[in-house]
Structures are given as C-alpha cells and as structure tokens.
Protein backbone atom coordinates (compact mmCIF):
# COMPACT_ATOMS: atom_id res chain seq x y z
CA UNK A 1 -20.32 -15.14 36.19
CA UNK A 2 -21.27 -18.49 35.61
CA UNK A 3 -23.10 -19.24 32.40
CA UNK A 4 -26.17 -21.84 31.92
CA UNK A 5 -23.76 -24.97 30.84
CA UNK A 6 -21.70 -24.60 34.05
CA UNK A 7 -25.09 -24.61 36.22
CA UNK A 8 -26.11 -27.46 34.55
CA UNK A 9 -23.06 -29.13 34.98
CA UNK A 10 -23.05 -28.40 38.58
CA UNK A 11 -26.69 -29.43 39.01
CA UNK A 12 -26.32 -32.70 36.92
CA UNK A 13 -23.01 -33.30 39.14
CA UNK A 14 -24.04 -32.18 42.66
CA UNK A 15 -26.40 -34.79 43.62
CA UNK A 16 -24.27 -37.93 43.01
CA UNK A 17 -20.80 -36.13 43.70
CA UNK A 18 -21.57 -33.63 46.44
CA UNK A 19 -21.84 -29.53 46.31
CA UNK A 20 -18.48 -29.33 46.74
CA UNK A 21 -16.97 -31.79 44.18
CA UNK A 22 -19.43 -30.48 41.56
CA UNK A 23 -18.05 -27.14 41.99
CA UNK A 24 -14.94 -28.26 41.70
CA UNK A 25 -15.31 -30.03 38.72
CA UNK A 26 -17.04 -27.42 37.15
CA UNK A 27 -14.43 -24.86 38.41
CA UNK A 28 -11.11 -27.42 36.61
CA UNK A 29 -13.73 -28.09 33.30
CA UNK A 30 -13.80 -24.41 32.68
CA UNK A 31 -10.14 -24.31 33.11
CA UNK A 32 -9.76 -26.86 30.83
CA UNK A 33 -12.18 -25.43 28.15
CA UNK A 34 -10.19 -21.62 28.91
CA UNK A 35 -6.56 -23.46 28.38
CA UNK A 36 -7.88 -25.36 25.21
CA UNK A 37 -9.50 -22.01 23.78
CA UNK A 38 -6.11 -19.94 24.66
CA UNK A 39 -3.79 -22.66 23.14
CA UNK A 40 -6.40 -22.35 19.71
CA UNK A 41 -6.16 -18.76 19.74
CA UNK A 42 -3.81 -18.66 17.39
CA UNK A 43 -5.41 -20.57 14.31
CA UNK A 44 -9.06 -19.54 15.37
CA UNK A 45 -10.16 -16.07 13.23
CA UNK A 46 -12.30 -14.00 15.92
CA UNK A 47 -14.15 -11.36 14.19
CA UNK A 48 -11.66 -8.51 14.25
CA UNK A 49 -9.61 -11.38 12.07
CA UNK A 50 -12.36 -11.71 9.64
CA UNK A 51 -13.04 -8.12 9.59
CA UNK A 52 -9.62 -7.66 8.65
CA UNK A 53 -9.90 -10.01 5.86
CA UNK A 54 -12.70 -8.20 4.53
CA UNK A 55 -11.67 -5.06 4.05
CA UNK A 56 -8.25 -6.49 2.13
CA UNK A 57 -10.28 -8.71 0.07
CA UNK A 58 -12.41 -5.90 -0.71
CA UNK A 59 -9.34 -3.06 -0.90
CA UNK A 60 -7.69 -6.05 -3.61
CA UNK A 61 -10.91 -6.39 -5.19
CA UNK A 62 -11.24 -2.56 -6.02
CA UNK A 63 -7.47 -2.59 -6.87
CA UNK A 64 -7.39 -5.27 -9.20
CA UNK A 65 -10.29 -3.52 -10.83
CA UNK A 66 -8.42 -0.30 -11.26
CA UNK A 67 -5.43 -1.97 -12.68
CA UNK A 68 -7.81 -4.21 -15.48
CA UNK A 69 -9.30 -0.88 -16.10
CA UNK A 70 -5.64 1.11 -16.95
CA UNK A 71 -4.76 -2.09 -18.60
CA UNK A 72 -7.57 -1.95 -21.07
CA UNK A 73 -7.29 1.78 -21.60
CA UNK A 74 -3.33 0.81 -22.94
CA UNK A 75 -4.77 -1.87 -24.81
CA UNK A 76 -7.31 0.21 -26.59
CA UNK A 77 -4.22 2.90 -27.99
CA UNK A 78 -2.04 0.13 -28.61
CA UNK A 79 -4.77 -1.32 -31.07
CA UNK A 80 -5.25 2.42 -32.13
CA UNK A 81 -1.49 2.89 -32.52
CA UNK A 82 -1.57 -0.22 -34.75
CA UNK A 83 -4.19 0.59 -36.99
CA UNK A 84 -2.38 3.65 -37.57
CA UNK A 85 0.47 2.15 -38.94
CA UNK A 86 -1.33 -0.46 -40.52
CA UNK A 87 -3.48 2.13 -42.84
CA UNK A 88 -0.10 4.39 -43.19
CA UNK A 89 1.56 0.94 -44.52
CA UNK A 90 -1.03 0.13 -46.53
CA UNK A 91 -0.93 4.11 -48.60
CA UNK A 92 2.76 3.45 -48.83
CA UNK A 93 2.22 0.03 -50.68
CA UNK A 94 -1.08 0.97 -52.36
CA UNK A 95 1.08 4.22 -54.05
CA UNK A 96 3.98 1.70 -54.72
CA UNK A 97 1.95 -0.44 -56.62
CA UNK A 98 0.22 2.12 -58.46
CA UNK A 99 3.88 4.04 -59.36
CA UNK A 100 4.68 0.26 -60.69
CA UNK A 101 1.42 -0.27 -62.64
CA UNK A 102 1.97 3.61 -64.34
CA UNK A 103 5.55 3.16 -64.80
CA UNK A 104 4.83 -0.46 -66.75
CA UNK A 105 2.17 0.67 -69.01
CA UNK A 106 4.22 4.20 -69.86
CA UNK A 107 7.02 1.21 -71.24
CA UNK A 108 3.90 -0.69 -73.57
C-alpha cells in the first residue's frame, strides 16, 4: 500500500523522469527509508518500549514509597526507644543527686 508521500513522490518525479523511473525511484527511496528505520531500531523506543518504562518508573515509584514509609515507621521507635532511655537516665541521675544532697546535709 502506498502512502500519500510515495504518490507524491511519484507524481512530482513521473513527468520529468518517466512512469517507470519514478516508480523506481520511489520503489529504492522506500528501501532506503525501511533499511535506515531497521538499522535505528535498536536505539529508537516504539511505544511498547515506553510503555515498559512506565510501568517500572511507576512500580519504583510506589516501591520507593513503601520503603520511605517502613523507614520512617523505624525512625519514629528509634526516637521512642531513645526517649525512653533518656527519661530512665535522667530518674537514675535525678535520685543520685538527691541521695547526694540528703546524704550531705545529714553530715551538717
């Protein structure tokens, strides 16, 4: 099936080739084009490529998510964890001092 370019290229050809040479020209430009296309094949993305890409952009996308999620549910009982031992800390050294300041004025 010929497509609009390659009847315009025959009819701008034909008249000061002849019917036959425009065809043939026509017939070796497609060629041409075809061979060029095929030997691009492999860096051109067709759809299916992009498509592709997609769906692994958006399958990393809702990954990624997941993981920052889990991360920040970690991070939120580490901090917890921390505080914990921070306030238990804080007792122990708040009951040491207070031992100290007894045990001081019990000697005055």
């Amino acid at each position: 099936m010929e497509s609009s370019v390659d009847i315009e290229i025959f009819e701008t050809l034909r008249e000061p080739l002849s019917e036959g040479r425009a065809k043939n020209f026509v017939r070796l430009f497609d060629a041409k084009v075809e061979q060029f296309l095929n030997g691009k094949k492999d860096i051109l993305a067709t759809k299916d490529d992009v498509s592709r890409l997609e769906r692994t952009v958006t399958e990393f996308r809702i990954s990624t998510a997941q993981e920052i999620a889990a991360l920040r549910g970690e991070m939120k009982q580490d901090v917890a964890n921390a505080k914990a031992d921070i306030i238990k800390w804080m007792f122990i050294f708040w009951a040491g001092q207070i031992a100290t300041v007894i045990a001081i004025m019990k000697l005055l």
